[in-house]
N, C-alpha and C. Protein backbone atom coordinates (compact mmCIF):
# COMPACT_ATOMS: atom_id res chain seq x y z
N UNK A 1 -12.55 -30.20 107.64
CA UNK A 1 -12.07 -29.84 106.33
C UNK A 1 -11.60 -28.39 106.38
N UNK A 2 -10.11 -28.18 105.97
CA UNK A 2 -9.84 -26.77 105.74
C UNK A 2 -10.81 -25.69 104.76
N UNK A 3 -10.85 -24.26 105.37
CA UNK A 3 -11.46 -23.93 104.42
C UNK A 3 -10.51 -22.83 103.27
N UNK A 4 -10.88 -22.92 102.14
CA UNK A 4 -10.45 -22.63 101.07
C UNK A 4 -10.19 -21.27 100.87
N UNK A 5 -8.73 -20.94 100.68
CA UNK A 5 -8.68 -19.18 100.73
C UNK A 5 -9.10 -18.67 99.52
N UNK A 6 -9.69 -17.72 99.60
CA UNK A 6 -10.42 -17.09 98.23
C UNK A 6 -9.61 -15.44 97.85
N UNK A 7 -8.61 -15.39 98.56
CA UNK A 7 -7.62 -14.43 97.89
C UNK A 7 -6.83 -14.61 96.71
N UNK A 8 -6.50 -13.75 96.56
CA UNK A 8 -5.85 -13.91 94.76
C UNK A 8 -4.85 -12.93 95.47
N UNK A 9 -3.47 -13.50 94.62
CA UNK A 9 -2.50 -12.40 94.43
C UNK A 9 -2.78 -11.32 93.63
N UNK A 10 -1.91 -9.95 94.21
CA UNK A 10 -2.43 -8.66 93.11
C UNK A 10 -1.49 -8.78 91.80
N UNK A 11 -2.32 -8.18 91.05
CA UNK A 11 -2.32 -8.27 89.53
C UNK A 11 -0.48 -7.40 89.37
N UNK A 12 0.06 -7.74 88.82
CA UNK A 12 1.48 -6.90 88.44
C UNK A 12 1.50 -6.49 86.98
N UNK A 13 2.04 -5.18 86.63
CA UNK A 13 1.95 -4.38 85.48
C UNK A 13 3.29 -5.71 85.03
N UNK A 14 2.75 -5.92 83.75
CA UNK A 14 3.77 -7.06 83.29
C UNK A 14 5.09 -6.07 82.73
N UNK A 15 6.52 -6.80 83.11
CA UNK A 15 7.62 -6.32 83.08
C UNK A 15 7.82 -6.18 81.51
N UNK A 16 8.73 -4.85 81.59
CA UNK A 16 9.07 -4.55 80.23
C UNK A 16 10.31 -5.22 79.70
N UNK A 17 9.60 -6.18 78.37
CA UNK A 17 10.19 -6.87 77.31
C UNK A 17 11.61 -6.38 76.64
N UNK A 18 12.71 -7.08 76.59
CA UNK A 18 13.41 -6.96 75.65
C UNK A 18 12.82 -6.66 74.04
N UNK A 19 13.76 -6.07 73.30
CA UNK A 19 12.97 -5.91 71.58
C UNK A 19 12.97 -7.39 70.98
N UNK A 20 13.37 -8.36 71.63
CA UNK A 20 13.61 -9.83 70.77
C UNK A 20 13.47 -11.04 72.03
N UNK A 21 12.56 -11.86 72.15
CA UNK A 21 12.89 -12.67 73.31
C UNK A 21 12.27 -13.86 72.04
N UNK A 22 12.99 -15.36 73.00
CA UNK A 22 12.68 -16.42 72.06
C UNK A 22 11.86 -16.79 72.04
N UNK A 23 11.04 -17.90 71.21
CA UNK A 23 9.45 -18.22 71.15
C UNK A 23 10.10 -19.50 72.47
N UNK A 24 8.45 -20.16 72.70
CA UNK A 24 8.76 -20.96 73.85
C UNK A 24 9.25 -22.29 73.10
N UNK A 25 10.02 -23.10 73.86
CA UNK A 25 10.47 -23.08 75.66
C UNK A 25 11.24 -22.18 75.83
N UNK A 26 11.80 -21.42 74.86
CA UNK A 26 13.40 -20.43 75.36
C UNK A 26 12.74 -19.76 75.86
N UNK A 27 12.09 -19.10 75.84
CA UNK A 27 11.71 -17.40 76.04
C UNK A 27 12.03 -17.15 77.39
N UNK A 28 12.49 -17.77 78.10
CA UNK A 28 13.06 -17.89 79.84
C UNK A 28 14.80 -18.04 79.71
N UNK A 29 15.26 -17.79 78.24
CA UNK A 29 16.71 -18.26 78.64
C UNK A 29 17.85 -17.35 79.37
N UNK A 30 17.25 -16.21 79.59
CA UNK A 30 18.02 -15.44 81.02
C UNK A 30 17.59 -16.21 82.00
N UNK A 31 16.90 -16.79 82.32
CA UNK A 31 16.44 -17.67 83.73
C UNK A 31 18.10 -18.72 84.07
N UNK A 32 18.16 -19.16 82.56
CA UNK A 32 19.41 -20.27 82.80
C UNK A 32 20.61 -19.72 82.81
N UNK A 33 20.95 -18.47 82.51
CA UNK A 33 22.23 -17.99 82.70
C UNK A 33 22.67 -17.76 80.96
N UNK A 34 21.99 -17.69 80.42
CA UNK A 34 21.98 -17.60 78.70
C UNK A 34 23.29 -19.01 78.22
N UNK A 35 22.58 -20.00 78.53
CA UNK A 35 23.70 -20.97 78.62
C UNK A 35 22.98 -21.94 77.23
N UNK A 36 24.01 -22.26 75.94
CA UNK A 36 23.24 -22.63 74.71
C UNK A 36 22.56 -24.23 75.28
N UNK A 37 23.83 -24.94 76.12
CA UNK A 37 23.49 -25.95 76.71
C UNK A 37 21.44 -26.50 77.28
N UNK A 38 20.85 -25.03 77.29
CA UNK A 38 19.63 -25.45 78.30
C UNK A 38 18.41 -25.11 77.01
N UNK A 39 19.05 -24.85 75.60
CA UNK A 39 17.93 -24.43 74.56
C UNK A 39 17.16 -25.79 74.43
N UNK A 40 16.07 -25.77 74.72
CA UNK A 40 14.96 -27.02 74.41
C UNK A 40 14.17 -27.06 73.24
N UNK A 41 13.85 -27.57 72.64
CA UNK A 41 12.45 -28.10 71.57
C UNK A 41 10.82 -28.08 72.54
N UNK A 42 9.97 -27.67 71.72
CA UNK A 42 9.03 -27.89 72.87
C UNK A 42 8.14 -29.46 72.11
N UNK A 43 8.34 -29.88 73.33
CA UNK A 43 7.38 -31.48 73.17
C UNK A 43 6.66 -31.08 72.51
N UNK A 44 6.63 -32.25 71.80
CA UNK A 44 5.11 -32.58 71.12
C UNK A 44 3.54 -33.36 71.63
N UNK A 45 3.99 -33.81 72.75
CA UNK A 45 2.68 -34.32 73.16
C UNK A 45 1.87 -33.42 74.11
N UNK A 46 1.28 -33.22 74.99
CA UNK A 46 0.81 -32.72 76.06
C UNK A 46 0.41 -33.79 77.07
N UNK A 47 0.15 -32.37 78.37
CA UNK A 47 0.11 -33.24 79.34
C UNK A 47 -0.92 -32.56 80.60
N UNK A 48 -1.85 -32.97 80.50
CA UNK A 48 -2.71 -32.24 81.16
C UNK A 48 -3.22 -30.84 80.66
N UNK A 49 -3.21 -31.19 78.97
CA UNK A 49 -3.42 -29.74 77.99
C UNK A 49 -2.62 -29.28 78.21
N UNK A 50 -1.52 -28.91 78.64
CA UNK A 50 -0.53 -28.31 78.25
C UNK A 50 0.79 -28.95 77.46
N UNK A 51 1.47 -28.14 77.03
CA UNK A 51 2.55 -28.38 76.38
C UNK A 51 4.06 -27.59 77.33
N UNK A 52 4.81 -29.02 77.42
CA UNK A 52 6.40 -28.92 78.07
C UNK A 52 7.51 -28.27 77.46
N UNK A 53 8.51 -27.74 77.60
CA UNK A 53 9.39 -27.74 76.84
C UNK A 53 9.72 -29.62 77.16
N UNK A 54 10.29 -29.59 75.62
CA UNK A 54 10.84 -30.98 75.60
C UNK A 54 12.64 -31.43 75.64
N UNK A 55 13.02 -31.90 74.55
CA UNK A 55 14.30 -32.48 74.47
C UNK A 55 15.16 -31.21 74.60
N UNK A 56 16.35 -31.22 75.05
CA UNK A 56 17.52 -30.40 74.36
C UNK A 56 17.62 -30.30 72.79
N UNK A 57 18.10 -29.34 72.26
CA UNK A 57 18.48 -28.94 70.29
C UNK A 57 19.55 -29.79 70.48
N UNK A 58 20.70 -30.14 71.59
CA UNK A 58 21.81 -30.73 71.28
C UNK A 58 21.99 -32.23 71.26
N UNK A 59 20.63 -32.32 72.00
CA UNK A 59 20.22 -34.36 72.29
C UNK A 59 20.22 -34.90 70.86
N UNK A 60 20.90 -36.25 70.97
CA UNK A 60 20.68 -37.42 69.86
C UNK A 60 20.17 -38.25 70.64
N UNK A 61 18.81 -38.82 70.01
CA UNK A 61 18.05 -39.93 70.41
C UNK A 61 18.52 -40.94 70.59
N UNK A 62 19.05 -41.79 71.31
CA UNK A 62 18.74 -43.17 71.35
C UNK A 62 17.87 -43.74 72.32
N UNK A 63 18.12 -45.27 72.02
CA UNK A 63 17.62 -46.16 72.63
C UNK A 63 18.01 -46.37 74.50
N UNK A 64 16.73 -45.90 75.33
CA UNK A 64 17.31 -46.65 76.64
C UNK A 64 18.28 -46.89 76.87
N UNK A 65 18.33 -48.33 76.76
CA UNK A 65 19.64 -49.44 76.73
C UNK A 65 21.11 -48.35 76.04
N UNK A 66 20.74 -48.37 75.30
CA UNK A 66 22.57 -47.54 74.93
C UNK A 66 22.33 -46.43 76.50
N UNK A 67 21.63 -45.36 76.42
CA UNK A 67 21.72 -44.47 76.94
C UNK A 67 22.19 -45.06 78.70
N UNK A 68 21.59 -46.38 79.11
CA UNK A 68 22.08 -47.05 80.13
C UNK A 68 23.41 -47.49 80.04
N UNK A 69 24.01 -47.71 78.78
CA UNK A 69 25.42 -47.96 78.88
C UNK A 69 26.29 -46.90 78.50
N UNK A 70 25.70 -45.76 78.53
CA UNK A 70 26.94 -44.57 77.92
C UNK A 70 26.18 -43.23 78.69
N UNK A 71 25.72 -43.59 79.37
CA UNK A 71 25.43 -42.26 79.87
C UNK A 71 23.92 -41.87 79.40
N UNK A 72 23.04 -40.45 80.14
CA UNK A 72 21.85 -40.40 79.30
C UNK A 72 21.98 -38.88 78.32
N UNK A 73 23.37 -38.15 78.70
CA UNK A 73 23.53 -37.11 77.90
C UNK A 73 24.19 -37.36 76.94
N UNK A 74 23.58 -37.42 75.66
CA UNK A 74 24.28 -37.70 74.68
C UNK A 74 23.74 -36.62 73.56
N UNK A 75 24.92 -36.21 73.37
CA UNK A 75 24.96 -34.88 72.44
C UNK A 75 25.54 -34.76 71.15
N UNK A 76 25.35 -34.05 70.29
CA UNK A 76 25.97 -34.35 68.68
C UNK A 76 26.99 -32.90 68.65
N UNK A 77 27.05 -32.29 69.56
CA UNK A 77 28.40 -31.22 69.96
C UNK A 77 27.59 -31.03 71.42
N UNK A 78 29.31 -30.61 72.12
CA UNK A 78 29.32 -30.33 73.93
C UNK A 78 28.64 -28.69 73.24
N UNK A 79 27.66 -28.14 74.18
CA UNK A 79 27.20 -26.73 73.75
C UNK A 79 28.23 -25.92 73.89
N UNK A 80 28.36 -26.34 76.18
CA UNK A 80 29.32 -25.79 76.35
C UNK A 80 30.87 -24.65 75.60
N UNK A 81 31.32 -25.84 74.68
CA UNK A 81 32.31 -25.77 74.28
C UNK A 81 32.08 -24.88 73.03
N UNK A 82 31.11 -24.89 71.83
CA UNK A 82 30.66 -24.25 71.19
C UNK A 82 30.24 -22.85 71.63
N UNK A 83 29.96 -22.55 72.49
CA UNK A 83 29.23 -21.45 73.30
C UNK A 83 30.51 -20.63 73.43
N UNK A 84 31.75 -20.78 73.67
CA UNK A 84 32.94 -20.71 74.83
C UNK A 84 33.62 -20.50 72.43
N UNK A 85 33.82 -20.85 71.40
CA UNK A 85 33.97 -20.69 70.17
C UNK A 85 33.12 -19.39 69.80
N UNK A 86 31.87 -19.21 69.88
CA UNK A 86 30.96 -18.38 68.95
C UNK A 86 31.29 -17.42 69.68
N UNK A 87 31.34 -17.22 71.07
CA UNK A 87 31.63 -16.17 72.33
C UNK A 87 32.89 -15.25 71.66
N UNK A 88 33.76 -16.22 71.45
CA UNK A 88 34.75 -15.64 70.82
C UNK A 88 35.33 -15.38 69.83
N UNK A 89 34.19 -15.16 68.77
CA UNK A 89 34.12 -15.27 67.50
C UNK A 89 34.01 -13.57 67.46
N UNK A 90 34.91 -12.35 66.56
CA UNK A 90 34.37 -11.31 66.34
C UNK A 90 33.62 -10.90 64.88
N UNK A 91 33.71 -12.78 64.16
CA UNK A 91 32.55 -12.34 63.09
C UNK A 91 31.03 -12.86 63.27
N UNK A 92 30.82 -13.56 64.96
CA UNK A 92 29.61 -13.30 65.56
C UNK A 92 29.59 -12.16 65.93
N UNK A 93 30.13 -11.54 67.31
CA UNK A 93 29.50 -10.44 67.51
C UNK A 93 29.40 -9.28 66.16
N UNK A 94 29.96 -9.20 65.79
CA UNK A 94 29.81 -8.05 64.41
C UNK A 94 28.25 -8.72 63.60
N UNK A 95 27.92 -10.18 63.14
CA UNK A 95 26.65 -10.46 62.67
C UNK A 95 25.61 -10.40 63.98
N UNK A 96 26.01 -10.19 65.10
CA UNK A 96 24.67 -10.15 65.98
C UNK A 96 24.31 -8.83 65.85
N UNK A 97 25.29 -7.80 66.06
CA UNK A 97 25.11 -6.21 66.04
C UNK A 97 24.53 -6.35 64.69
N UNK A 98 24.68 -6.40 63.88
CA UNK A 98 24.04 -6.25 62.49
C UNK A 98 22.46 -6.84 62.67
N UNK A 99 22.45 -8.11 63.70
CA UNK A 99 20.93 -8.48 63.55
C UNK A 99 20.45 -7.76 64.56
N UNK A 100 21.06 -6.83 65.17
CA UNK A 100 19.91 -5.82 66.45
C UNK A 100 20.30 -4.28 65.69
N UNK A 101 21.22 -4.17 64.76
CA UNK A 101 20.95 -3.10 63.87
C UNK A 101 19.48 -2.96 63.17
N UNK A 102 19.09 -3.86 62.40
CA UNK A 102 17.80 -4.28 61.75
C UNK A 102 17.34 -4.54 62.52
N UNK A 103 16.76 -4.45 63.97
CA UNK A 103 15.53 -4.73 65.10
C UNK A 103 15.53 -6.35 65.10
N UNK A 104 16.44 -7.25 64.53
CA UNK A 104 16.08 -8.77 64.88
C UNK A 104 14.99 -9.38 63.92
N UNK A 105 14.67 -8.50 62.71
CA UNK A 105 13.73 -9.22 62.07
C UNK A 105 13.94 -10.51 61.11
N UNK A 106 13.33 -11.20 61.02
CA UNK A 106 13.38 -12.58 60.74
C UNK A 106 14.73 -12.58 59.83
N UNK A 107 14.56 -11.61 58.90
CA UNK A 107 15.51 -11.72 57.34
C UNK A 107 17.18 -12.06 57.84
N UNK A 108 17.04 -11.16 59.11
CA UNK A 108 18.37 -10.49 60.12
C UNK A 108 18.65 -11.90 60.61
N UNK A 109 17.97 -12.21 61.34
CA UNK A 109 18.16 -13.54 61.94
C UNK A 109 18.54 -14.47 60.99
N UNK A 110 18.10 -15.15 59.87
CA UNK A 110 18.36 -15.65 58.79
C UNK A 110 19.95 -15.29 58.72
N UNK A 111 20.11 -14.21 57.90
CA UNK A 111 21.47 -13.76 57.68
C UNK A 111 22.36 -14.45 58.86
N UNK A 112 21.70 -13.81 59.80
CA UNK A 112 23.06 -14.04 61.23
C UNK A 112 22.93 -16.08 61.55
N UNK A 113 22.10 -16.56 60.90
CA UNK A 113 22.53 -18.10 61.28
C UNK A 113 23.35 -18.37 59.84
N UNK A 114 23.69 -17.87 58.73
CA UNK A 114 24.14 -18.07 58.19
C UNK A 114 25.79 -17.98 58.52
N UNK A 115 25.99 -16.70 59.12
CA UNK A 115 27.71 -16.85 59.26
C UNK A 115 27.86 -17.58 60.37
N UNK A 116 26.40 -17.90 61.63
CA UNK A 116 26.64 -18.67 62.36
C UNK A 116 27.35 -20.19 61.92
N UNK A 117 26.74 -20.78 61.12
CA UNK A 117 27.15 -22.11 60.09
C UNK A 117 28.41 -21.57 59.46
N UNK A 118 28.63 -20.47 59.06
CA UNK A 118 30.30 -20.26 57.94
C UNK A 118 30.86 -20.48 58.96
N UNK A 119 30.95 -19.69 60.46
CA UNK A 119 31.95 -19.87 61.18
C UNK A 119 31.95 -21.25 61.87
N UNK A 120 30.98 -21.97 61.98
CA UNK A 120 30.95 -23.23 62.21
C UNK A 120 31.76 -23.87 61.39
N UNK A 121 31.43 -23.92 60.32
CA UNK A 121 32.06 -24.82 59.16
C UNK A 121 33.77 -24.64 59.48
N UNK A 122 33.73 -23.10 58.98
CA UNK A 122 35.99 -22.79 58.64
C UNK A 122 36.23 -22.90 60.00
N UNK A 123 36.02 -22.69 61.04
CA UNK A 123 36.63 -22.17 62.44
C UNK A 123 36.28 -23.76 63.26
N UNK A 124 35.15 -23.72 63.50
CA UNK A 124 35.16 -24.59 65.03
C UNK A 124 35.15 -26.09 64.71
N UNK A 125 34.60 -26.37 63.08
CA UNK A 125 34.95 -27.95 63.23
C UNK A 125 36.55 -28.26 62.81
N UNK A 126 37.35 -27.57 61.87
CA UNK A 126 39.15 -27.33 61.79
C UNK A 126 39.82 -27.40 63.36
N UNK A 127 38.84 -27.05 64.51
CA UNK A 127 39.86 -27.04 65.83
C UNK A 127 38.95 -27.74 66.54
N UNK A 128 37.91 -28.45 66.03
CA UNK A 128 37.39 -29.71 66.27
C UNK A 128 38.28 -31.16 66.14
N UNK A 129 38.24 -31.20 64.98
CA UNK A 129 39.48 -31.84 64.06
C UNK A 129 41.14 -32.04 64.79
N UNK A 130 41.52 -30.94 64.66
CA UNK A 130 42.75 -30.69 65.21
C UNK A 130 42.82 -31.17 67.22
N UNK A 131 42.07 -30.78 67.78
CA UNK A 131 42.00 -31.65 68.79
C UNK A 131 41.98 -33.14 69.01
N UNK A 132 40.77 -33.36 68.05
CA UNK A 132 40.39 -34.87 67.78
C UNK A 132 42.17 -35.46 67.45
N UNK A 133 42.69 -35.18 66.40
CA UNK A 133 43.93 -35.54 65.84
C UNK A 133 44.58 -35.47 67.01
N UNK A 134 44.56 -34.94 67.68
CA UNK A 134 45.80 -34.87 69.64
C UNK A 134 45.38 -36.03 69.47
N UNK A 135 44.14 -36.45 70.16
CA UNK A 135 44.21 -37.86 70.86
C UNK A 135 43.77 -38.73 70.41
N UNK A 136 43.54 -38.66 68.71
CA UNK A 136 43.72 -40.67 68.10
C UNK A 136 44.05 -41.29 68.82
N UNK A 137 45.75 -41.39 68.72
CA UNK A 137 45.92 -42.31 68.97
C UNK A 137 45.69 -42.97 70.47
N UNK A 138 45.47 -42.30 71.48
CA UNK A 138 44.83 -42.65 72.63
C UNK A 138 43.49 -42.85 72.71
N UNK A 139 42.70 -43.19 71.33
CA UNK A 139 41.60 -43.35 71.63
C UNK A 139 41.66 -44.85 70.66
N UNK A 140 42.85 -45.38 69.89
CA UNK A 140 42.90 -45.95 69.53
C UNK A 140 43.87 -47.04 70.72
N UNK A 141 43.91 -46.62 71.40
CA UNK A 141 45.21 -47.55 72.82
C UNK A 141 44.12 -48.02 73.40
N UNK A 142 42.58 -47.03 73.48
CA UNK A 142 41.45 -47.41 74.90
C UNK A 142 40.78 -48.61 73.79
N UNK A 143 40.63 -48.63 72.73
CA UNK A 143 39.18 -49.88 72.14
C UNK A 143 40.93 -50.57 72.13
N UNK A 144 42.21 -50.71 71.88
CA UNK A 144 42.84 -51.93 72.21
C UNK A 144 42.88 -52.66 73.23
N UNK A 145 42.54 -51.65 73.92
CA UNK A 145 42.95 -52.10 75.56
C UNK A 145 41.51 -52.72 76.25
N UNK A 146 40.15 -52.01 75.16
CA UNK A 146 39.14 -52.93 75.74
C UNK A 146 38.75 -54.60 75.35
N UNK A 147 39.58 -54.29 73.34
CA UNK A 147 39.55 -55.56 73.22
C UNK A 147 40.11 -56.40 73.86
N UNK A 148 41.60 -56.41 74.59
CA UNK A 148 42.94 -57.67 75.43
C UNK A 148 42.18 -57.34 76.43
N UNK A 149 41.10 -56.88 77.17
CA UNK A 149 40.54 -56.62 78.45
C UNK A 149 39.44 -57.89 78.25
N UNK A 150 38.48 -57.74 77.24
CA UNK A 150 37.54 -59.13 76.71
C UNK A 150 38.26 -60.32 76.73
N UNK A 151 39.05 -59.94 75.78
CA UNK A 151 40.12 -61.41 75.69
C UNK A 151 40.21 -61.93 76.77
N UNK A 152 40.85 -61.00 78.10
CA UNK A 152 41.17 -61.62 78.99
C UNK A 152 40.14 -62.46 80.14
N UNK A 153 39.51 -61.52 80.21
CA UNK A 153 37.99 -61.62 80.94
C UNK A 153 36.85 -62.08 80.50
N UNK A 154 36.24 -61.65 79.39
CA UNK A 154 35.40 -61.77 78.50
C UNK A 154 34.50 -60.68 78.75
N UNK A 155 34.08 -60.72 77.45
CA UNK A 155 32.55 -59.79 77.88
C UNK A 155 32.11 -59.60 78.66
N UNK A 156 31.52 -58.00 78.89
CA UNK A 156 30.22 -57.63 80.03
C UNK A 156 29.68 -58.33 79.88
N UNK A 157 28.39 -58.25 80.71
CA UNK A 157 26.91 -58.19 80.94
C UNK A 157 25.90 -57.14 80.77
């Protein structure tokens, strides 16, 4: 039987904090490259007393079975793409400076998800929209083309 090392790593003066880091699971989101794509929920169950980060903020639940026929990332907006909008938003950065003007306190934060949502609303779902409108009608050619595809063949499995 091996015997058991009884060293401990040495203790490290814990690294100095940003003035604002996120509660958990984020609180690591410089780890991911500050990418909105990797923001999690933290589970609700545990697991061996502890608690996981859980789902993605951007996941919609379904069922298995769908998720076996469409993929298992299924999202209610690409982050990506949102990330790549707010980035380039200068009435975000102007409400973020305003929420690290006020030290990030809750009220600040509040405020700053608010124009987060205005600019959501006027800006990114209008060129949401306007994209979508490009390719109707090619999205209306693919369910024709899957229905004369059934017709022809019939149904999956």
């Amino acid at each position: 039987m091996a015997k058991k090392s009884k060293a401990k790593l040495d203790k490290k003066p814990a690294a100095p904090k940003p003035a604002f880091v996120m509660a958990e699971p984020n609180d690591d989101a410089a780890a991911f490259g500050w990418t909105l794509g990797k923001l999690r929920y933290m589970a609700e169950e545990e697991v061996n007393g502890e608690r996981w980060p859980g789902k993605g903020v951007f996941d919609v639940p379904y069922p298995y079975a769908v998720r076996q026929t469409y993929g298992h990332i299924i999202e209610f907006v690409n982050p990506a793409f949102l990330q790549i909008q707010l980035d380039s938003s200068p009435e975000i950065r102007k409400a973020a400076e305003k929420a690290r003007e006020a030290r990030y306190t809750k009220e600040a934060r509040v405020e700053f998800s608010k124009v987060i949502t205005r600019v959501f609303k006027e800006q990114i779902l209008p060129d949401i929209e306007k994209k979508f409108q490009a390719v109707a009608g090619m999205v209306a050619d693919f369910y024709c083309a899957r229905l004369a595809h059934i017709d022809k063949f019939g149904a999956e499995e």
